[in-house]
C-alpha atoms as a PDB file:
ATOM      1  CA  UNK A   1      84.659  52.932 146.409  1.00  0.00           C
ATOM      2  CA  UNK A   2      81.573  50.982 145.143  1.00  0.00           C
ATOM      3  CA  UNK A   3      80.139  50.746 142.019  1.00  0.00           C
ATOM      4  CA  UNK A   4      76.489  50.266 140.857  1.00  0.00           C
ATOM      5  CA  UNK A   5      76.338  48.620 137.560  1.00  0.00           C
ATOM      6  CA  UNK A   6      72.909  48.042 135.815  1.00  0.00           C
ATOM      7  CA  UNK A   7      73.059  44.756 133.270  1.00  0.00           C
ATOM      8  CA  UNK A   8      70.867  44.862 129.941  1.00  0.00           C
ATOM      9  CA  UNK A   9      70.504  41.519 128.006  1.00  0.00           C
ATOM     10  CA  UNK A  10      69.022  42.160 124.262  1.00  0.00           C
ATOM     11  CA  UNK A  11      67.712  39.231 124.720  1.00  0.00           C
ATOM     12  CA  UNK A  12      64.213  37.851 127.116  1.00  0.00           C
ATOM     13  CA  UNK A  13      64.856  33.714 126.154  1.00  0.00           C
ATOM     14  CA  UNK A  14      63.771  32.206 128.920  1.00  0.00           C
ATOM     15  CA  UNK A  15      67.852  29.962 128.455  1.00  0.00           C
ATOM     16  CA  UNK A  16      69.548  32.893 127.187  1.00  0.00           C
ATOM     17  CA  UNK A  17      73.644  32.536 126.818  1.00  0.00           C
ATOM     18  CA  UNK A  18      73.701  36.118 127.456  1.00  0.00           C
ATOM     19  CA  UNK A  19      71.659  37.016 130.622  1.00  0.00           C
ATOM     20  CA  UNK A  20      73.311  33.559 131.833  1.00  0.00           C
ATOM     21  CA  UNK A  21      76.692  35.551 131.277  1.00  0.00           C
ATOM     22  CA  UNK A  22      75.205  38.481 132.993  1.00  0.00           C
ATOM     23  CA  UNK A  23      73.802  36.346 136.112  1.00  0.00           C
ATOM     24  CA  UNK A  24      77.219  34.764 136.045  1.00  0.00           C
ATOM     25  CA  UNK A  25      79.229  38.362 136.172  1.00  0.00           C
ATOM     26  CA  UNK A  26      76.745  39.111 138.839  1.00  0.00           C
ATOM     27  CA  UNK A  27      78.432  36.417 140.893  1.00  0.00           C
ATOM     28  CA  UNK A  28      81.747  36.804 139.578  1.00  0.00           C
ATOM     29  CA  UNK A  29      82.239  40.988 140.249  1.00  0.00           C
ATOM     30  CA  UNK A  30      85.215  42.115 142.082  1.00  0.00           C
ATOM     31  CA  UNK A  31      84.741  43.671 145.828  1.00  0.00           C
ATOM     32  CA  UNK A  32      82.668  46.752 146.253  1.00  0.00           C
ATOM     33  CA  UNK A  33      80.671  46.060 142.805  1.00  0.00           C
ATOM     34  CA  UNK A  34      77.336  45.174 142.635  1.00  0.00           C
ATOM     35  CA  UNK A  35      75.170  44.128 139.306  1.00  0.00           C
ATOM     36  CA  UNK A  36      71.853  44.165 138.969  1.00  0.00           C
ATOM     37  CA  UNK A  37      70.195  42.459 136.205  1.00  0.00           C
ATOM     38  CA  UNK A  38      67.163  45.110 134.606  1.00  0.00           C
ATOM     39  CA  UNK A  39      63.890  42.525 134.255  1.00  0.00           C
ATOM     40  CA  UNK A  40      61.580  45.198 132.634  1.00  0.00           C
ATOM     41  CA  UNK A  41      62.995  45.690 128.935  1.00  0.00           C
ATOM     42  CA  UNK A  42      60.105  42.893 127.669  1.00  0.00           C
ATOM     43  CA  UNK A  43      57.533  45.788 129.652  1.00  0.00           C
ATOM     44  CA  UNK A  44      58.738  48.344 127.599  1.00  0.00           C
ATOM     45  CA  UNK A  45      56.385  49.622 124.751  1.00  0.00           C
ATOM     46  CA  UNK A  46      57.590  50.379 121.587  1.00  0.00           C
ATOM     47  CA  UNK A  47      59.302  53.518 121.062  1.00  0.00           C
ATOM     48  CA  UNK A  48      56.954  56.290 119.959  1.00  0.00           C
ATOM     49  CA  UNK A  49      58.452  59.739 120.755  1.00  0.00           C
ATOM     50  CA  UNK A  50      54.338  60.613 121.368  1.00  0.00           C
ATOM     51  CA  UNK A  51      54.338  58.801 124.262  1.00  0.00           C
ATOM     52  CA  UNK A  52      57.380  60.625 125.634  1.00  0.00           C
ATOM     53  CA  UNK A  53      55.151  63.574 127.141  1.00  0.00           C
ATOM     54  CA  UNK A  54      53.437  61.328 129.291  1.00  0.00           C
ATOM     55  CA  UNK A  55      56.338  58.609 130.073  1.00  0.00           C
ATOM     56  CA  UNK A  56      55.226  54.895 130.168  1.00  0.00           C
ATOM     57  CA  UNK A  57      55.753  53.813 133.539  1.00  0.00           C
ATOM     58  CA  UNK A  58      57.810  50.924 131.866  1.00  0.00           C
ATOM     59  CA  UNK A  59      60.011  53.850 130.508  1.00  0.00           C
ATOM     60  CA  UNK A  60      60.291  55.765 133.433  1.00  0.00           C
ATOM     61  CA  UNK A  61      61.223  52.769 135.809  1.00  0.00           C
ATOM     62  CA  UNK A  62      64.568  51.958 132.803  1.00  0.00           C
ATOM     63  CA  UNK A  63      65.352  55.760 132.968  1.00  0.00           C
ATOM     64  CA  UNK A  64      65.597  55.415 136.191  1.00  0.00           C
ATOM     65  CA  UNK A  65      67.730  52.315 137.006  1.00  0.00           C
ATOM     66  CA  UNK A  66      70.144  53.606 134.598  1.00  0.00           C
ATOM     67  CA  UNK A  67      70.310  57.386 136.933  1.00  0.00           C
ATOM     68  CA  UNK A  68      70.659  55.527 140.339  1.00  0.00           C
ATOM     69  CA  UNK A  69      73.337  52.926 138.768  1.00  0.00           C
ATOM     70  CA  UNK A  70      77.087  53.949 138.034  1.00  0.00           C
ATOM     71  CA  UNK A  71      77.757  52.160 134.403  1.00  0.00           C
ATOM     72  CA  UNK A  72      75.715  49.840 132.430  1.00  0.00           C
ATOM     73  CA  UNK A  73      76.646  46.441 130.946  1.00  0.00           C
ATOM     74  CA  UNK A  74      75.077  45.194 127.628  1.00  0.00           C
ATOM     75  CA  UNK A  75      75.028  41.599 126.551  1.00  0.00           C
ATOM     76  CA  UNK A  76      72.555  40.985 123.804  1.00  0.00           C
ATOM     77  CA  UNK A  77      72.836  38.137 120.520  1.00  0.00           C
ATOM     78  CA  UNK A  78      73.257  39.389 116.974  1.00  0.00           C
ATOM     79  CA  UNK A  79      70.101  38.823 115.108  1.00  0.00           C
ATOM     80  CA  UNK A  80      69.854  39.092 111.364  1.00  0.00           C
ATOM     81  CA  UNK A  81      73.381  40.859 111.268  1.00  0.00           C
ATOM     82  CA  UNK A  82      71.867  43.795 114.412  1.00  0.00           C
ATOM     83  CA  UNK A  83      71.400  44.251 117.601  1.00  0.00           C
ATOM     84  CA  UNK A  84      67.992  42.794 118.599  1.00  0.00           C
ATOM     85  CA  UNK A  85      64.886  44.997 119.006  1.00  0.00           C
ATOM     86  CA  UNK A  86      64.732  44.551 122.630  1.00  0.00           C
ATOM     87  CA  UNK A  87      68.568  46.072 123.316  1.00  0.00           C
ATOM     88  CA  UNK A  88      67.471  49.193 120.561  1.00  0.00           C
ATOM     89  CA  UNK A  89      64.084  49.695 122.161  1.00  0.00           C
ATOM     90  CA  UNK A  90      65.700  50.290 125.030  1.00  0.00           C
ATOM     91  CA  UNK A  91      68.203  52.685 123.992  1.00  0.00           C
ATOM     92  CA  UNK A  92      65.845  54.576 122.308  1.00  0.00           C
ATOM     93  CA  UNK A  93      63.652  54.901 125.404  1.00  0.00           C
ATOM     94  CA  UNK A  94      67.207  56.555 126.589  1.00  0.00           C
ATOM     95  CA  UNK A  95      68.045  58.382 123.743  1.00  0.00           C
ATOM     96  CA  UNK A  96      66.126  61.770 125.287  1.00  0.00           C
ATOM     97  CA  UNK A  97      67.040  60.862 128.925  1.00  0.00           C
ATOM     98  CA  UNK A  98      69.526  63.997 129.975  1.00  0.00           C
ATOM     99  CA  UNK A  99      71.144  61.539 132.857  1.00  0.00           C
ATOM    100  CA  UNK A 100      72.544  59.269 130.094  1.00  0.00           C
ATOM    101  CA  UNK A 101      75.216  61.060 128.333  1.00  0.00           C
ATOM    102  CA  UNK A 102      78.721  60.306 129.507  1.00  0.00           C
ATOM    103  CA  UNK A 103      77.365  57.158 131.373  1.00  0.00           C
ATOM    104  CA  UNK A 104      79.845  54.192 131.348  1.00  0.00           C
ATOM    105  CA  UNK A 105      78.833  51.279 129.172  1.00  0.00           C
ATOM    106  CA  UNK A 106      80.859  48.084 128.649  1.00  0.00           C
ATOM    107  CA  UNK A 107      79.329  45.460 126.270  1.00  0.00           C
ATOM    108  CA  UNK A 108      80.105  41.260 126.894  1.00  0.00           C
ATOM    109  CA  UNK A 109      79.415  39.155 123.574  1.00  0.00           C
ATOM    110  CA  UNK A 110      78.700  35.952 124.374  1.00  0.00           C
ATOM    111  CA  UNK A 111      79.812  34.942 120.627  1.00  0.00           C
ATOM    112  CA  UNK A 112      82.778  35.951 118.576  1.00  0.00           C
ATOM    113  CA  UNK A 113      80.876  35.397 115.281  1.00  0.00           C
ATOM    114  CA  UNK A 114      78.459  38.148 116.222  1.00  0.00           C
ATOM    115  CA  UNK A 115      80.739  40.958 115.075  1.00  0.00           C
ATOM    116  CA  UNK A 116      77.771  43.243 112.859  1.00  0.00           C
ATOM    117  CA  UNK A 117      75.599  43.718 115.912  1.00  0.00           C
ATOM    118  CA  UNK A 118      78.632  44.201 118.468  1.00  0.00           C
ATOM    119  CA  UNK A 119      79.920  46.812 115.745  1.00  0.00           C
ATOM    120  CA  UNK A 120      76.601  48.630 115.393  1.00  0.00           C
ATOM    121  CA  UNK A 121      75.777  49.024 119.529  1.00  0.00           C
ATOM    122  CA  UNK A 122      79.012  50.588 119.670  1.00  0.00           C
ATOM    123  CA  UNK A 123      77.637  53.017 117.264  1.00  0.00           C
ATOM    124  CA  UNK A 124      74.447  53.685 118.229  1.00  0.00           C
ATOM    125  CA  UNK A 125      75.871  53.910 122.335  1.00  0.00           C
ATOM    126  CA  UNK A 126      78.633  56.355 120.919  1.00  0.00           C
ATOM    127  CA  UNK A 127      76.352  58.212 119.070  1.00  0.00           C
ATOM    128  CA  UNK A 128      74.337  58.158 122.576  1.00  0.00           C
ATOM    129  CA  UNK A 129      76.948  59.887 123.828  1.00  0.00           C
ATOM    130  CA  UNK A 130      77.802  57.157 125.950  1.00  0.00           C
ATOM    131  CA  UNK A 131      81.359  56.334 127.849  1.00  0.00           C
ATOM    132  CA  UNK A 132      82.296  53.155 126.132  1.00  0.00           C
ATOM    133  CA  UNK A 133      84.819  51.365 128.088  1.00  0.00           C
ATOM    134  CA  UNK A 134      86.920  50.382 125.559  1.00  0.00           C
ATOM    135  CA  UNK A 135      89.119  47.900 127.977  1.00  0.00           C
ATOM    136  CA  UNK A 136      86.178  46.558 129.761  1.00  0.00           C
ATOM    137  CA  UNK A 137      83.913  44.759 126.322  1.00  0.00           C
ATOM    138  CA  UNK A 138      84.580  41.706 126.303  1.00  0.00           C
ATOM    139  CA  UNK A 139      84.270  38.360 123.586  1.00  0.00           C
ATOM    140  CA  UNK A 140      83.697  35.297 124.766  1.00  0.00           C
ATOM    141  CA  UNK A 141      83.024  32.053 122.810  1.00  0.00           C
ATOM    142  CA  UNK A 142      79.734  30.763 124.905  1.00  0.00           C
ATOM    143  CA  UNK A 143      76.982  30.543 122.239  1.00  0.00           C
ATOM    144  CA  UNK A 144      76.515  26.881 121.174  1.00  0.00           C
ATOM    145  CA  UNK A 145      77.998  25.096 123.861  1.00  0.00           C
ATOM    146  CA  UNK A 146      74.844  24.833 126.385  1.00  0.00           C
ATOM    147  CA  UNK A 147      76.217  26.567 129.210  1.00  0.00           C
ATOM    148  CA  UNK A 148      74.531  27.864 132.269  1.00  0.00           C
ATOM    149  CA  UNK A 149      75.688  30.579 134.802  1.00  0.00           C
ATOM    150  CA  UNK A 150      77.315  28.145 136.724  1.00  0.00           C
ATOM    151  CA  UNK A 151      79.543  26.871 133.848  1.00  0.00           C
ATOM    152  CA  UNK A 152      80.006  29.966 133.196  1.00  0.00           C
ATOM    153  CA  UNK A 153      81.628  31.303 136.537  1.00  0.00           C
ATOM    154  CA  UNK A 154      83.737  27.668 137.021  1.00  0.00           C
ATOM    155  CA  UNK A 155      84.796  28.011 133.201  1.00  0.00           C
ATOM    156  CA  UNK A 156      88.428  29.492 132.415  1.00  0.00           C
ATOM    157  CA  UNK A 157      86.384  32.609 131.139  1.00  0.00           C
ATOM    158  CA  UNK A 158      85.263  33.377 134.352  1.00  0.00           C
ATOM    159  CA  UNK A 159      89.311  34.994 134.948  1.00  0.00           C
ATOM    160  CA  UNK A 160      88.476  37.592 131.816  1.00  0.00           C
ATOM    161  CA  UNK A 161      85.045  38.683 132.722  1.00  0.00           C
ATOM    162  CA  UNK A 162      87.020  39.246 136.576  1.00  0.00           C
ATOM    163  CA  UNK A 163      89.219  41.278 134.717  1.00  0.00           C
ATOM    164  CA  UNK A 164      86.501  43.254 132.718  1.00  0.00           C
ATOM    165  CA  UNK A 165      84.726  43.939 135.539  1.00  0.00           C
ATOM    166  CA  UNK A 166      87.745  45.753 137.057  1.00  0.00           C
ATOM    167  CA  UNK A 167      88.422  47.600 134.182  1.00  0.00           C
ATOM    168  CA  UNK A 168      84.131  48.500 134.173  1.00  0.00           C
ATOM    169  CA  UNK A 169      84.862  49.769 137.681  1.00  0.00           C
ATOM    170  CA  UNK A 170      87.957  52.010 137.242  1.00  0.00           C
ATOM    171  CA  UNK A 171      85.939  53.393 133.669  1.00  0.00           C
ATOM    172  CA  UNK A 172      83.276  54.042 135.888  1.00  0.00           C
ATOM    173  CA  UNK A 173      85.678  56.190 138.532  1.00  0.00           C
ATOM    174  CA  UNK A 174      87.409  57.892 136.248  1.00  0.00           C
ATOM    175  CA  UNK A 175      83.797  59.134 134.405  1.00  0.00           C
END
């Protein structure tokens, strides 16, 4: 069985750690798994439940990505102790969006030290309703040490976001 995961990176640096880490899980997903990194959360307006009667096409094109894809993976930095605004401006595009409960969401944090905004996306995706896939988040010590996708799939990290991935995919069967 495939599996259609949609990737999210809180982050739209140009050298980010984290869409690197995405790009590099792209690469690095098991058989019958396919990732697709989203490249319209910088589009997306700010949220303003006003705007929700007549969707911003910006809006519309994340709501759907996430209904044609399986699961969704999250990477995204801590900033100031949170998740950034471009990972909650997201989610709160999706917030309203009836195909979102009970999707599957694992999140990859590309560095251990950002535990407060790790913490509070759990939150806000369980208060989402969301699937978190408890087995498939993942830690990883990237930030800091100038790494690119490709370091990133020949580094020995590249055998724990394999193993993510495969727990992703069976989270995403078994929703």
């Amino acid at each position: 069985m495939s599996s259609r995961i949609l990737a999210l990176c809180g982050s739209l640096r140009r050298a980010s750690m984290n869409a690197a880490l995405l790009r590099a899980s792209a690469r690095l997903a098991p058989a019958g798994m396919r990732i697709e990194l989203f490249d319209g959360l910088a589009a997306l307006p700010l949220f303003n439940p006003d705007l929700e009667a007549e969707m911003p096409t910006a809006a519309s094109r994340l709501q759907a990505a996430v209904r044609e894809h399986d699961a969704l993976l999250i990477a995204s930095p801590e900033y100031a102790h949170g998740v950034t605004a471009v990972i909650k401006n997201a989610l709160d595009w999706l917030v309203g969006d009836v195909d979102f409960p009970g999707k599957p969401v694992a999140i990859f944090n590309a560095s251990p030290r950002s535990l407060h905004a790790a913490a509070s996306l759990r939150e806000i995706l369980t208060t989402m309703s969301a699937t978190l896939v408890a087995d498939a988040c993942l830690d990883l010590p990237l930030r800091g040490r100038g790494m690119n996708e490709q370091d990133i799939v020949d580094s020995p990290h590249a055998a724990a976001i394999r193993a993510a991935l495969v727990k992703l995919a069976e989270g995403t069967r078994a929703a």
